[in-house]
PDB file of N, CA and C in Angstrom:
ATOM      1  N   UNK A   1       0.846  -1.171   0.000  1.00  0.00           N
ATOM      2  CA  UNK A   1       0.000   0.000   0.000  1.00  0.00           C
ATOM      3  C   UNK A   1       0.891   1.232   0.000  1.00  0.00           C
ATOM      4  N   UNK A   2       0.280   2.034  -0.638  1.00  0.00           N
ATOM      5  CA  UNK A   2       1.292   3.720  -0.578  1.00  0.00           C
ATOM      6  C   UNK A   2       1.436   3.879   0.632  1.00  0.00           C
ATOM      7  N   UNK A   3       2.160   4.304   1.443  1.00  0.00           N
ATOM      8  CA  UNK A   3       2.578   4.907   2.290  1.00  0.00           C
ATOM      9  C   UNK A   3       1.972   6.123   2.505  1.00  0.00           C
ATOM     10  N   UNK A   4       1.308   6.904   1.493  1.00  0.00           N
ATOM     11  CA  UNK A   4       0.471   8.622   2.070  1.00  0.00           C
ATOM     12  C   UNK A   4      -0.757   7.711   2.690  1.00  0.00           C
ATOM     13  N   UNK A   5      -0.879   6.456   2.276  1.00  0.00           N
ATOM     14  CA  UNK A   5      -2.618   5.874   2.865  1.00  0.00           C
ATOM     15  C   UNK A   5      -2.452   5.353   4.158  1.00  0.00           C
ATOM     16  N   UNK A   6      -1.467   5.030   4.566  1.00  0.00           N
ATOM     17  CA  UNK A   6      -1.356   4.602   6.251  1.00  0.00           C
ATOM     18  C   UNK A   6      -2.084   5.708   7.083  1.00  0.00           C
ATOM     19  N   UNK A   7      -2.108   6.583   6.936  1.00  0.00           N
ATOM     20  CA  UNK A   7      -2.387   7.695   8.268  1.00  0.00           C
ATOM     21  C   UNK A   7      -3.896   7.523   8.065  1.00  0.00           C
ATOM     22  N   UNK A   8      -4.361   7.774   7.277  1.00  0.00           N
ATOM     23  CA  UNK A   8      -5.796   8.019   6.778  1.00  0.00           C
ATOM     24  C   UNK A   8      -6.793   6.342   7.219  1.00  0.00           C
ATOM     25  N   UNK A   9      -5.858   5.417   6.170  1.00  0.00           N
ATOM     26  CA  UNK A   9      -6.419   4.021   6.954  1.00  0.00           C
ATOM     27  C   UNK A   9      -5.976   3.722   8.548  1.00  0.00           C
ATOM     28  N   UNK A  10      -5.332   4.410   9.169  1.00  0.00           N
ATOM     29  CA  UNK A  10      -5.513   4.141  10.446  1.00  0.00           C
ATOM     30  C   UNK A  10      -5.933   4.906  11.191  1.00  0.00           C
ATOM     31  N   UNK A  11      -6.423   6.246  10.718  1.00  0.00           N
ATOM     32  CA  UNK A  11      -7.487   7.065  11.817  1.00  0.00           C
ATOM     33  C   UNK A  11      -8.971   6.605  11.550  1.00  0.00           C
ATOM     34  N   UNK A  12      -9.078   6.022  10.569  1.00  0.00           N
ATOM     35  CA  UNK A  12     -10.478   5.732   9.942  1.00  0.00           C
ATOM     36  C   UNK A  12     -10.518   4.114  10.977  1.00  0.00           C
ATOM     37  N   UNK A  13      -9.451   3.275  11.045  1.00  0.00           N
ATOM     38  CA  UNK A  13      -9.788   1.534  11.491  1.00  0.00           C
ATOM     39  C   UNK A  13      -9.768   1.897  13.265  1.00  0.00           C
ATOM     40  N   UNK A  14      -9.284   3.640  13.486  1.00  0.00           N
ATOM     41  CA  UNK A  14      -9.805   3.755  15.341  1.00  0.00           C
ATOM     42  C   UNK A  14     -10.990   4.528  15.327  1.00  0.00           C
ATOM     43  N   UNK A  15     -11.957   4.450  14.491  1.00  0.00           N
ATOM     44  CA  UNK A  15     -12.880   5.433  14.933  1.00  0.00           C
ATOM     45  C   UNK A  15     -14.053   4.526  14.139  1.00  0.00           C
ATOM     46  N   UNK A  16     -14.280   3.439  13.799  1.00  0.00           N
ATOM     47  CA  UNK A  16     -15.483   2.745  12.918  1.00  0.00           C
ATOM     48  C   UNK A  16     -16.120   2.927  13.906  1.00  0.00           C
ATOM     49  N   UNK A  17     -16.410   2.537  14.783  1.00  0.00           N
ATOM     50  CA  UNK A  17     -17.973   2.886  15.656  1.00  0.00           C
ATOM     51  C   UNK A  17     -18.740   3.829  15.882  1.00  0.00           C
ATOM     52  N   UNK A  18     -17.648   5.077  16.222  1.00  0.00           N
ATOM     53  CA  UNK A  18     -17.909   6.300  16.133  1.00  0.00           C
ATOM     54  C   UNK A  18     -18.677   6.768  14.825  1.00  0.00           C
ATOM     55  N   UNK A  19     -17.617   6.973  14.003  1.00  0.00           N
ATOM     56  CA  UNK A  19     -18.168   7.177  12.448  1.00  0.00           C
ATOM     57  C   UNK A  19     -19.532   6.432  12.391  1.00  0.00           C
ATOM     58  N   UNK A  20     -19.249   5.304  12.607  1.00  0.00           N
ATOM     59  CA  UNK A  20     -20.701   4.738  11.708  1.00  0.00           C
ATOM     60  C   UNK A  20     -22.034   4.921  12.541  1.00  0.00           C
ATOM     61  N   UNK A  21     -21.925   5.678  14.022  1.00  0.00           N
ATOM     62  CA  UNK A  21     -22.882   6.111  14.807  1.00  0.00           C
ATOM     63  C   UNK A  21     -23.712   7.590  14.261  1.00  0.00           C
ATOM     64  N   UNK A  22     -22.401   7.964  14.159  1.00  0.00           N
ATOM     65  CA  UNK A  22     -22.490   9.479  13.509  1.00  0.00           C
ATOM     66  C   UNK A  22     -23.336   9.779  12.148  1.00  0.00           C
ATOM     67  N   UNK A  23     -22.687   9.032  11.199  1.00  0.00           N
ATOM     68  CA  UNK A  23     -23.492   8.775   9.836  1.00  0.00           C
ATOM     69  C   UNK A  23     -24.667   8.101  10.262  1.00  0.00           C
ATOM     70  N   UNK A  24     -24.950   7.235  10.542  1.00  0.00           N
ATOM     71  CA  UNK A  24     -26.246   5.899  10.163  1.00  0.00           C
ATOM     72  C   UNK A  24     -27.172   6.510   9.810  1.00  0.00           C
ATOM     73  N   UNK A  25     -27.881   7.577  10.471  1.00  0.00           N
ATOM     74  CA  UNK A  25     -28.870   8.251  10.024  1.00  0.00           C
ATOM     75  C   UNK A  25     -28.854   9.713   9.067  1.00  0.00           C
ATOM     76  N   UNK A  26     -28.034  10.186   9.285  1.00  0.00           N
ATOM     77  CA  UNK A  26     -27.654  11.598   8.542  1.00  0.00           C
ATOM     78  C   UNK A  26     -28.126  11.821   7.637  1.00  0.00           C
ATOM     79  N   UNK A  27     -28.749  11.128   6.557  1.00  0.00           N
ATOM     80  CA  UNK A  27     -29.772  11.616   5.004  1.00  0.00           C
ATOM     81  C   UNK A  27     -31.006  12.003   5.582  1.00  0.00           C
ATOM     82  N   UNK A  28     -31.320  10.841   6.773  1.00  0.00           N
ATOM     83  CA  UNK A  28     -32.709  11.204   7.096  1.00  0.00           C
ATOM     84  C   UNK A  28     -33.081  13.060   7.706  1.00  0.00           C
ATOM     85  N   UNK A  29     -31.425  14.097   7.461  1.00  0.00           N
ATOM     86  CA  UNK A  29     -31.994  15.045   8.131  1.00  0.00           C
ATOM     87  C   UNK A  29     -31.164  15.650   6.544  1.00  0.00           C
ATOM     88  N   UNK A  30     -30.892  15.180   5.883  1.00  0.00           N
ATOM     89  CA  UNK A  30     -30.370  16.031   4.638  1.00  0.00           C
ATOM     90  C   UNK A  30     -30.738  15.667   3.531  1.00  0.00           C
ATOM     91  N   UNK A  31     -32.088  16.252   3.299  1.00  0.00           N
ATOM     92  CA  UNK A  31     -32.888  15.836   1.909  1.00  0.00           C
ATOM     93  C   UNK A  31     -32.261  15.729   0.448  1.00  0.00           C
ATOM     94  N   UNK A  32     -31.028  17.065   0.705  1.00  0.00           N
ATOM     95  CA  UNK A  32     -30.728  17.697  -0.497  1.00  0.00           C
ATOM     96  C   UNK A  32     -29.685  16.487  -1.135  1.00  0.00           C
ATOM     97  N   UNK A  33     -29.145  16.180  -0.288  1.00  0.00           N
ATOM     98  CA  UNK A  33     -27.965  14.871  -0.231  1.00  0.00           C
ATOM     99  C   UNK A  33     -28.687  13.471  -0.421  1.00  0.00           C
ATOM    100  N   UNK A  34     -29.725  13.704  -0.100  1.00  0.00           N
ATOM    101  CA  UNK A  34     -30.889  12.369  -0.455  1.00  0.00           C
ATOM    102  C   UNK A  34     -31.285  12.060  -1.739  1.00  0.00           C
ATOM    103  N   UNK A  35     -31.562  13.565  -1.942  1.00  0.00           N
ATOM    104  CA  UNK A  35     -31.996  13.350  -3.193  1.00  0.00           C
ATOM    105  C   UNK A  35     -30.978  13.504  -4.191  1.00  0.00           C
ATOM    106  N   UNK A  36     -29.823  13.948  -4.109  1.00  0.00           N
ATOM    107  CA  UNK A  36     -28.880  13.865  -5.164  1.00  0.00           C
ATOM    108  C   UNK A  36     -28.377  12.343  -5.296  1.00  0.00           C
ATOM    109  N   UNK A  37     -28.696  11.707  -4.061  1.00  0.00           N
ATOM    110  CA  UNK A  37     -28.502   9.725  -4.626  1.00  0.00           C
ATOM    111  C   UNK A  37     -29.273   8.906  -5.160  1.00  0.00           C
ATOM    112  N   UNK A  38     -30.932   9.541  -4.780  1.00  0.00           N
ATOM    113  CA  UNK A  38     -31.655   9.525  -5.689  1.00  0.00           C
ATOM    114  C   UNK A  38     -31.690   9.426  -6.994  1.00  0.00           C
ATOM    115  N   UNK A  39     -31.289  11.121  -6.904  1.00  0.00           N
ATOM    116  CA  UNK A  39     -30.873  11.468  -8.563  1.00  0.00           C
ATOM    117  C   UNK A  39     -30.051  10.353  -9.517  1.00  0.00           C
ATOM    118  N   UNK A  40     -28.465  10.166  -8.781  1.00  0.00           N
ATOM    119  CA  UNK A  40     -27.991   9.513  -9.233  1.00  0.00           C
ATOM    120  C   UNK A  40     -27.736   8.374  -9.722  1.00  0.00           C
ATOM    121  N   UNK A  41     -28.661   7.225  -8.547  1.00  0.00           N
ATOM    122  CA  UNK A  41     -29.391   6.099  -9.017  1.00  0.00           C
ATOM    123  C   UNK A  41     -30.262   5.864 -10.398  1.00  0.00           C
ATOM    124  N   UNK A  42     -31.248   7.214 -10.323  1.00  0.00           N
ATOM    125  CA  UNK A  42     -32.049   7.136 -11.490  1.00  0.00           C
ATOM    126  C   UNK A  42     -31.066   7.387 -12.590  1.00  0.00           C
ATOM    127  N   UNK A  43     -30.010   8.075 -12.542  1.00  0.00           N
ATOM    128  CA  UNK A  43     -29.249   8.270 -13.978  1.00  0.00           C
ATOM    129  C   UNK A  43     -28.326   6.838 -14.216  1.00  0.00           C
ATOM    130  N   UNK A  44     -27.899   6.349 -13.092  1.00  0.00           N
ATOM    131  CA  UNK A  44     -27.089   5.009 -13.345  1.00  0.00           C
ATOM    132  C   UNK A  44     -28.295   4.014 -14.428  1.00  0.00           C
ATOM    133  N   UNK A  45     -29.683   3.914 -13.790  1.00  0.00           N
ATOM    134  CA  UNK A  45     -30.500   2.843 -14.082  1.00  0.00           C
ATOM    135  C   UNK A  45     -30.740   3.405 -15.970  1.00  0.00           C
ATOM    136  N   UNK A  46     -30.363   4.531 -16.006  1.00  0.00           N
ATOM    137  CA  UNK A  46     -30.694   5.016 -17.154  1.00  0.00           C
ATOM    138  C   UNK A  46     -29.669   4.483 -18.257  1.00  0.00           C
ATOM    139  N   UNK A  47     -28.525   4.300 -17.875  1.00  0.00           N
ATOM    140  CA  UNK A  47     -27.296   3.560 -18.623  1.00  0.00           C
ATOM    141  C   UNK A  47     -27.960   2.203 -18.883  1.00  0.00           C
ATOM    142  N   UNK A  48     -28.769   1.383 -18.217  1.00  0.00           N
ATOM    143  CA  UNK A  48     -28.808   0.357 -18.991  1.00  0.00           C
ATOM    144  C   UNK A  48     -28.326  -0.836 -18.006  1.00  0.00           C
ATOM    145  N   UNK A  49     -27.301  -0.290 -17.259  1.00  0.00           N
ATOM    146  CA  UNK A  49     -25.758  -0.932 -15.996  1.00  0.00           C
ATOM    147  C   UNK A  49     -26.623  -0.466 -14.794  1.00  0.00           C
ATOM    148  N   UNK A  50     -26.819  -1.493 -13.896  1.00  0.00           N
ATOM    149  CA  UNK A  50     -27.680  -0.867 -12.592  1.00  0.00           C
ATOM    150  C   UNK A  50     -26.469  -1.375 -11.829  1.00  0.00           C
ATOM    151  N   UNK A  51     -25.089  -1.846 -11.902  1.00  0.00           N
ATOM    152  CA  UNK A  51     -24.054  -2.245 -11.304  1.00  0.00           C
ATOM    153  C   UNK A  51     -22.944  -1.001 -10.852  1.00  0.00           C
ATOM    154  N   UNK A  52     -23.326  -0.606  -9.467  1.00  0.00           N
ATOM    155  CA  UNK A  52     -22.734   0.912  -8.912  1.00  0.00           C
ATOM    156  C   UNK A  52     -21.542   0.006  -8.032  1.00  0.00           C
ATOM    157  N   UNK A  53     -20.363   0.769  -7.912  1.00  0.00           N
ATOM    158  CA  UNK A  53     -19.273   0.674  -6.464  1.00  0.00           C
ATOM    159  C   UNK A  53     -19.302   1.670  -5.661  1.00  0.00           C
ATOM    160  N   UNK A  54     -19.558   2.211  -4.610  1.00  0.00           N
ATOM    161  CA  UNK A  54     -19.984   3.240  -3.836  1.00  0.00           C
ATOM    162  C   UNK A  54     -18.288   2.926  -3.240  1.00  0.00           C
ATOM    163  N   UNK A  55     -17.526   3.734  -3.596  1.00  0.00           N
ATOM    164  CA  UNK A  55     -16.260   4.106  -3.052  1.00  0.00           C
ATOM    165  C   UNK A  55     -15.752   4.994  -2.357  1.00  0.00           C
ATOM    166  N   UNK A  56     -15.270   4.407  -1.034  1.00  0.00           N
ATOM    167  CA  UNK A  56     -14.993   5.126   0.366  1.00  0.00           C
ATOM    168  C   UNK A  56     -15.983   4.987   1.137  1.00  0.00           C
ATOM    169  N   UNK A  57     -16.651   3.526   0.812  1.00  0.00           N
ATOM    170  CA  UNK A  57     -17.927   3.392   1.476  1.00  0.00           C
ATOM    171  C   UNK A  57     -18.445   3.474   3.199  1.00  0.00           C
ATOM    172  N   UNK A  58     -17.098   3.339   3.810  1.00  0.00           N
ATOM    173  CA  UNK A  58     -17.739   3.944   5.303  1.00  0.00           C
ATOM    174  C   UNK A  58     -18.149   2.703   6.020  1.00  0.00           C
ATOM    175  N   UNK A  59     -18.958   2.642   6.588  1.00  0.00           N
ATOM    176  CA  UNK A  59     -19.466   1.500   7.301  1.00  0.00           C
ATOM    177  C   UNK A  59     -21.032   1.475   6.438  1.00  0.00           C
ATOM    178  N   UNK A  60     -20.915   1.509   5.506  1.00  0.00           N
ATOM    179  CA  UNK A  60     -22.043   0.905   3.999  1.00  0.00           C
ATOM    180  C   UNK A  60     -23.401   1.502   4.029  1.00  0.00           C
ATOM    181  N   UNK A  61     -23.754   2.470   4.846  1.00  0.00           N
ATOM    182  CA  UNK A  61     -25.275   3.169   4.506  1.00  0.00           C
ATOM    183  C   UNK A  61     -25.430   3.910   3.480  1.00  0.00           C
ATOM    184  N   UNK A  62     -24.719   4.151   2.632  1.00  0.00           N
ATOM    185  CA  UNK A  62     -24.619   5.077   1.106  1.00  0.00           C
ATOM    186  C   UNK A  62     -25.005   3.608   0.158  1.00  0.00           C
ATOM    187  N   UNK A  63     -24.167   2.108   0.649  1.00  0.00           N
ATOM    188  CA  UNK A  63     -24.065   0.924  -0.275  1.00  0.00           C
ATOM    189  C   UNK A  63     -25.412   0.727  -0.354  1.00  0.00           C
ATOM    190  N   UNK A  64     -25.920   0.431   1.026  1.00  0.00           N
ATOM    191  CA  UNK A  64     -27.382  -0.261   1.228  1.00  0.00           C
ATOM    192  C   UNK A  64     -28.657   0.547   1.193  1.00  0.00           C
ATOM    193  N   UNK A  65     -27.822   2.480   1.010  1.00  0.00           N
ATOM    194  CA  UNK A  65     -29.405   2.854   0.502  1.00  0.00           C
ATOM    195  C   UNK A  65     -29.582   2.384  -1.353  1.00  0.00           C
ATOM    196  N   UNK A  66     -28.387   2.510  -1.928  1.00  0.00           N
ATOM    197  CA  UNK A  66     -27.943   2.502  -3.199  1.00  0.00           C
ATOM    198  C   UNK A  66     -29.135   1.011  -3.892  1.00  0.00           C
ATOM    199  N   UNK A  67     -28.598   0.149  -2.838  1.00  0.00           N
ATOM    200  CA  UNK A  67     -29.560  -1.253  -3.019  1.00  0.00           C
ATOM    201  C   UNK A  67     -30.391  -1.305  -2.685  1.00  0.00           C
ATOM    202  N   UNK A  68     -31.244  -0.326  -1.989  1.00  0.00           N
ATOM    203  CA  UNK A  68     -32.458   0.338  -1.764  1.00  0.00           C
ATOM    204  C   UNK A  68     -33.318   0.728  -2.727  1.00  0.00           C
ATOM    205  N   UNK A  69     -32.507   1.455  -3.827  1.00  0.00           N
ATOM    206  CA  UNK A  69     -32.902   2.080  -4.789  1.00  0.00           C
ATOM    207  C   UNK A  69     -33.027   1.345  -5.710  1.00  0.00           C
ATOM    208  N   UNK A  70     -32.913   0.158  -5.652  1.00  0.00           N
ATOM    209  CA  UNK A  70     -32.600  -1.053  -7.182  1.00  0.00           C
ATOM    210  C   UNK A  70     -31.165  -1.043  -7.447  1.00  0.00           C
ATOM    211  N   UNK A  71     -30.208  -0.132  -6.911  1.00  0.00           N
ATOM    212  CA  UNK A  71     -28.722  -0.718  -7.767  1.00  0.00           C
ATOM    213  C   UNK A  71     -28.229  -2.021  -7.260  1.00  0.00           C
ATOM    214  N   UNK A  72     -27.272  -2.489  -8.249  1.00  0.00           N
ATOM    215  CA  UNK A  72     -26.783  -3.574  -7.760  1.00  0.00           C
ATOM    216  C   UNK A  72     -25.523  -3.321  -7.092  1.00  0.00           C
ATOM    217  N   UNK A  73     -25.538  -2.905  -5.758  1.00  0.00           N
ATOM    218  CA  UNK A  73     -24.462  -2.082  -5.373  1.00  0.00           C
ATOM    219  C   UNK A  73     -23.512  -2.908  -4.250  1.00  0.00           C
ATOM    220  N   UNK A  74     -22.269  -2.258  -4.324  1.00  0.00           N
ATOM    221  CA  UNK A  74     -21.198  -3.130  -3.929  1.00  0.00           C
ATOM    222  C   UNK A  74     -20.275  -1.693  -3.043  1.00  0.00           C
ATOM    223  N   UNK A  75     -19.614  -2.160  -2.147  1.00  0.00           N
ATOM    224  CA  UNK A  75     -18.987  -1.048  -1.264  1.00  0.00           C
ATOM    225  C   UNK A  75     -17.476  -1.420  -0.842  1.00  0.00           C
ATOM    226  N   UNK A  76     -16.458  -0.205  -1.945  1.00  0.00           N
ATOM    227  CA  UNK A  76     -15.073  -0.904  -0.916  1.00  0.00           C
ATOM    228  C   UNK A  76     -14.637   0.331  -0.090  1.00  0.00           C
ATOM    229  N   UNK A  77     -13.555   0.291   0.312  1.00  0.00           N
ATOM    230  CA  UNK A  77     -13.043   0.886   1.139  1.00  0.00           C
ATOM    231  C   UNK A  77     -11.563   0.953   1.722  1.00  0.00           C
ATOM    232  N   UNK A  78     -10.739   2.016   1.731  1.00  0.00           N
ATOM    233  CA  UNK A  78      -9.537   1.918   2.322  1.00  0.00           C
ATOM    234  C   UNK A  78      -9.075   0.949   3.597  1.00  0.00           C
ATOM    235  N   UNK A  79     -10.263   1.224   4.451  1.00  0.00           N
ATOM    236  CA  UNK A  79     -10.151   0.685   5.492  1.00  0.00           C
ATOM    237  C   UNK A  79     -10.593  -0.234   6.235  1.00  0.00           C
ATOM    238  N   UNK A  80      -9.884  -1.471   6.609  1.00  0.00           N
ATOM    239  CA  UNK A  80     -10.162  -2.883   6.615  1.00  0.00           C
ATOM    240  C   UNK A  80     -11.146  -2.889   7.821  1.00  0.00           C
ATOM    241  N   UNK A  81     -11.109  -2.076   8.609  1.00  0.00           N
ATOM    242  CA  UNK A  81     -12.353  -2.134   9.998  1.00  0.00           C
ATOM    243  C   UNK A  81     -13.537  -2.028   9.474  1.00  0.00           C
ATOM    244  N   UNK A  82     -13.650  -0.557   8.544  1.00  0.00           N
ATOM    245  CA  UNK A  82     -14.949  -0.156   8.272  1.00  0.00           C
ATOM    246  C   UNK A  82     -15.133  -1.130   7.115  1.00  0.00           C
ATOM    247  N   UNK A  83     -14.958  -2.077   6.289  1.00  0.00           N
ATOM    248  CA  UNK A  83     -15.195  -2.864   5.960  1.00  0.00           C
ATOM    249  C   UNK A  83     -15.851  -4.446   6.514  1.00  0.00           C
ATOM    250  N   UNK A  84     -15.172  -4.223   7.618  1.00  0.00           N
ATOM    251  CA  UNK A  84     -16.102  -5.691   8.046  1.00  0.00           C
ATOM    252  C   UNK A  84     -16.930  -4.989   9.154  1.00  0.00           C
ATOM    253  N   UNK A  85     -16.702  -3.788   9.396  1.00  0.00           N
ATOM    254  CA  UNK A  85     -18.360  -3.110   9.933  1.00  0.00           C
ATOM    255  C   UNK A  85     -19.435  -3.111   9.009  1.00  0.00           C
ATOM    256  N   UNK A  86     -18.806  -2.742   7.686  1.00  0.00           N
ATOM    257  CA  UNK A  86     -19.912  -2.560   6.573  1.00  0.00           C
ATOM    258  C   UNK A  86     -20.249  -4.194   6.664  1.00  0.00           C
ATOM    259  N   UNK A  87     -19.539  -5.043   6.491  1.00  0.00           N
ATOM    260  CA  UNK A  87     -20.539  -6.366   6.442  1.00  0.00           C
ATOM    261  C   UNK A  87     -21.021  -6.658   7.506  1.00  0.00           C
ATOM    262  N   UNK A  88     -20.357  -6.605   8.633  1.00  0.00           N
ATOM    263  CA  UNK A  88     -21.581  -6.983   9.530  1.00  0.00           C
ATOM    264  C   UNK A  88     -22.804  -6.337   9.617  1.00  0.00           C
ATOM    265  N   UNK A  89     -23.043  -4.721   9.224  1.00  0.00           N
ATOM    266  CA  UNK A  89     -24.168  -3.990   9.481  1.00  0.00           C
ATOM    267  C   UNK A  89     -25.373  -4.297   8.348  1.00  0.00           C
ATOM    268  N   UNK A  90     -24.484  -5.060   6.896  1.00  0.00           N
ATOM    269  CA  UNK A  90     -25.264  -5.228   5.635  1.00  0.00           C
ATOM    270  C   UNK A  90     -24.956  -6.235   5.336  1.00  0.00           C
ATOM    271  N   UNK A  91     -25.102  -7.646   5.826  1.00  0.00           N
ATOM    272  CA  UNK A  91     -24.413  -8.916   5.625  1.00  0.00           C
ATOM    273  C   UNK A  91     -24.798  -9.701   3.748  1.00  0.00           C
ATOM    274  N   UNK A  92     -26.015  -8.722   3.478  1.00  0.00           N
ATOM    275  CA  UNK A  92     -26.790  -9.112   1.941  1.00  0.00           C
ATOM    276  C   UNK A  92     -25.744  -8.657   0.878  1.00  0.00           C
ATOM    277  N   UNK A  93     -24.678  -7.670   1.397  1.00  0.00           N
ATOM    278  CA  UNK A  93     -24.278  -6.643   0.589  1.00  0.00           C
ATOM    279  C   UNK A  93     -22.868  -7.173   0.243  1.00  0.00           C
ATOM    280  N   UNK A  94     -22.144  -6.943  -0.728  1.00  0.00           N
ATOM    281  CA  UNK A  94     -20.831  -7.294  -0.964  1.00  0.00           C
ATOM    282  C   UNK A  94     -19.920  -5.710  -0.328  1.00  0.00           C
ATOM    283  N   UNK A  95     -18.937  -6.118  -0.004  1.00  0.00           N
ATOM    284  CA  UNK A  95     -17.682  -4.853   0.168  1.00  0.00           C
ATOM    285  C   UNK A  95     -16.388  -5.420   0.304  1.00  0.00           C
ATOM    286  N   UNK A  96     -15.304  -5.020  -0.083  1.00  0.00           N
ATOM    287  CA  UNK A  96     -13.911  -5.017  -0.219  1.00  0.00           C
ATOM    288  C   UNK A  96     -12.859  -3.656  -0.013  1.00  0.00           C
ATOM    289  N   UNK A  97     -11.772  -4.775   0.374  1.00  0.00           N
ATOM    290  CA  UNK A  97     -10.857  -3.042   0.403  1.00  0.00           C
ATOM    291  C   UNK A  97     -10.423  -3.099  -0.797  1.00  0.00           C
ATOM    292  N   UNK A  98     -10.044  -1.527  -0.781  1.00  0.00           N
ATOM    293  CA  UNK A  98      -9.722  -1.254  -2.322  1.00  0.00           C
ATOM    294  C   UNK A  98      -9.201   0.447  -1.990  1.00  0.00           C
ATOM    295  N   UNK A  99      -8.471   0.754  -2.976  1.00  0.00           N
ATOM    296  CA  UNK A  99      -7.572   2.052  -3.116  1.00  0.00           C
ATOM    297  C   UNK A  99      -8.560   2.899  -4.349  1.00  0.00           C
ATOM    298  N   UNK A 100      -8.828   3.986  -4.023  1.00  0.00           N
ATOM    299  CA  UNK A 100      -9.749   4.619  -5.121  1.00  0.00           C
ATOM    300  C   UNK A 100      -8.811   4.868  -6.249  1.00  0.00           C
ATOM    301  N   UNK A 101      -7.574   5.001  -6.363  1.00  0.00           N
ATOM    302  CA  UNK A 101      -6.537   4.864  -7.349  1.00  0.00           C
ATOM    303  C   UNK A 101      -6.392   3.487  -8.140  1.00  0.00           C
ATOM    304  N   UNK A 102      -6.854   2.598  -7.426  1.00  0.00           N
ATOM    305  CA  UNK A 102      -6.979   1.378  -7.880  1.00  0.00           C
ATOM    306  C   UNK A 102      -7.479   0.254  -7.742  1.00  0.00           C
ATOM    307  N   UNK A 103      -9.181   0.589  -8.367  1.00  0.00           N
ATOM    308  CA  UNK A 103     -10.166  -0.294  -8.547  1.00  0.00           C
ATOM    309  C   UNK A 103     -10.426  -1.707  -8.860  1.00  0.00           C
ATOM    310  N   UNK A 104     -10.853  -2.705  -8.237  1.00  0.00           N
ATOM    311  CA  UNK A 104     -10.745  -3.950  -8.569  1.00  0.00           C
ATOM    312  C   UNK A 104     -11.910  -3.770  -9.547  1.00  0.00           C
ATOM    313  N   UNK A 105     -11.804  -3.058 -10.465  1.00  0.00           N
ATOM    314  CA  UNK A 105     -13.016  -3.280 -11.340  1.00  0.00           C
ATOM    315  C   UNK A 105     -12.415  -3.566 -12.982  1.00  0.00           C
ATOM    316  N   UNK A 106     -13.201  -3.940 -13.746  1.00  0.00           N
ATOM    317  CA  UNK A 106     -12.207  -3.805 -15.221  1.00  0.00           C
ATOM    318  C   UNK A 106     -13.382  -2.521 -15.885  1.00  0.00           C
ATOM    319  N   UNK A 107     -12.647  -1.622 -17.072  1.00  0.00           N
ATOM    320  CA  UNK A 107     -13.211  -0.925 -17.461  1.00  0.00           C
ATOM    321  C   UNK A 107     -14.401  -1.022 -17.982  1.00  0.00           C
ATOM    322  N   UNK A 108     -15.507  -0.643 -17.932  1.00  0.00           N
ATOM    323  CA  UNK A 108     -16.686  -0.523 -18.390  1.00  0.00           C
ATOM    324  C   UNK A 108     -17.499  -1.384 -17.819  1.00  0.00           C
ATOM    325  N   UNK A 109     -17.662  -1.927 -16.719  1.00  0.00           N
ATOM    326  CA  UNK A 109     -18.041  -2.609 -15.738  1.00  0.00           C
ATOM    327  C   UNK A 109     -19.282  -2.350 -15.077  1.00  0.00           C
ATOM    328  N   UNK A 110     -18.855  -0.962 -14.606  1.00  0.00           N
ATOM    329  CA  UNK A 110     -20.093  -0.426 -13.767  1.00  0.00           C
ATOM    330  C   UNK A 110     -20.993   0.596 -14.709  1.00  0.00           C
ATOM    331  N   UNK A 111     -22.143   0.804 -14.393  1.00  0.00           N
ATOM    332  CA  UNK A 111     -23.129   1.879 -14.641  1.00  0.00           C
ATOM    333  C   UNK A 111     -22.671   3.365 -13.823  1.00  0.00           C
ATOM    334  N   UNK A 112     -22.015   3.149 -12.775  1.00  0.00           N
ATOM    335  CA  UNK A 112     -21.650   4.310 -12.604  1.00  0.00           C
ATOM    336  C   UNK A 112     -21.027   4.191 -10.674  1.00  0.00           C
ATOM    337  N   UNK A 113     -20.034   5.112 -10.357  1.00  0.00           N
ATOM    338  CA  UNK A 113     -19.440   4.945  -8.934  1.00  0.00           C
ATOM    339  C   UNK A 113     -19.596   6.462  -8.387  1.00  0.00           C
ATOM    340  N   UNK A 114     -20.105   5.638  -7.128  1.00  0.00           N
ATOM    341  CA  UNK A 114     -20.244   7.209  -5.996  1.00  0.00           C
ATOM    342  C   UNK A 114     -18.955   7.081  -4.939  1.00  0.00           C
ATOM    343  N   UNK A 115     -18.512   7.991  -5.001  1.00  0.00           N
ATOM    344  CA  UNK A 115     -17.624   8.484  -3.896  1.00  0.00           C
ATOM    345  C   UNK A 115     -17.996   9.865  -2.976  1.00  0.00           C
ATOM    346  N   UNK A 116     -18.612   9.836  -2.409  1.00  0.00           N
ATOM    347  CA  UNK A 116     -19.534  10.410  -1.585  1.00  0.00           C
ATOM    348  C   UNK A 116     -18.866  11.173  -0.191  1.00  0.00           C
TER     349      UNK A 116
END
């Protein structure tokens, strides 16, 4: 792993509980942010590709509203804690770590990726 990502993946793998306390609910008080995933869902489904990666996914409430919405959505993440928080909190849901520099995806894959 790069070396600039150590600091970042390890303030993020001491604070997953926190964080994901903090977020869990947070759309429910920010419409505008609601509806821009909204939005964005409906434009993914419009490609044809309902297959989203929600990258920097957090402890996965962006993944599992995403699959809420009909995407077929998948969640990675720098950081190996908030990753198996994200599965334990969404066990239906796929997530992996992954470097937003470098996607386990092959080109033209997805309908479209949120980094949020």
């Amino acid at each position: 792993m790069a070396e600039h990502q150590d600091e970042p993946r390890a303030a993020h793998d001491g604070v997953v509980e926190l964080y994901a306390s903090m977020f869990a609910n947070r759309l429910a008080t920010q419409p505008f942010a609601r509806n821009m995933i909204g939005t964005f869902a409906e434009l993914v489904r419009g490609t044809g590709n309902s297959r989203v990666a929600d990258v920097g996914c957090g402890p996965g409430h962006l993944t599992a509203m995403l699959h809420d919405l009909g995407l077929d959505a998948f969640g990675l993440d720098l950081s190996p804690a908030m990753v198996d928080h994200a599965r334990r909190a969404h066990p239906a849901l796929k997530f992996g770590e992954a470097r937003m520099e470098a996607l386990p995806v092959e080109d033209g894959a997805l309908g479209g990726v949120l980094a949020h």
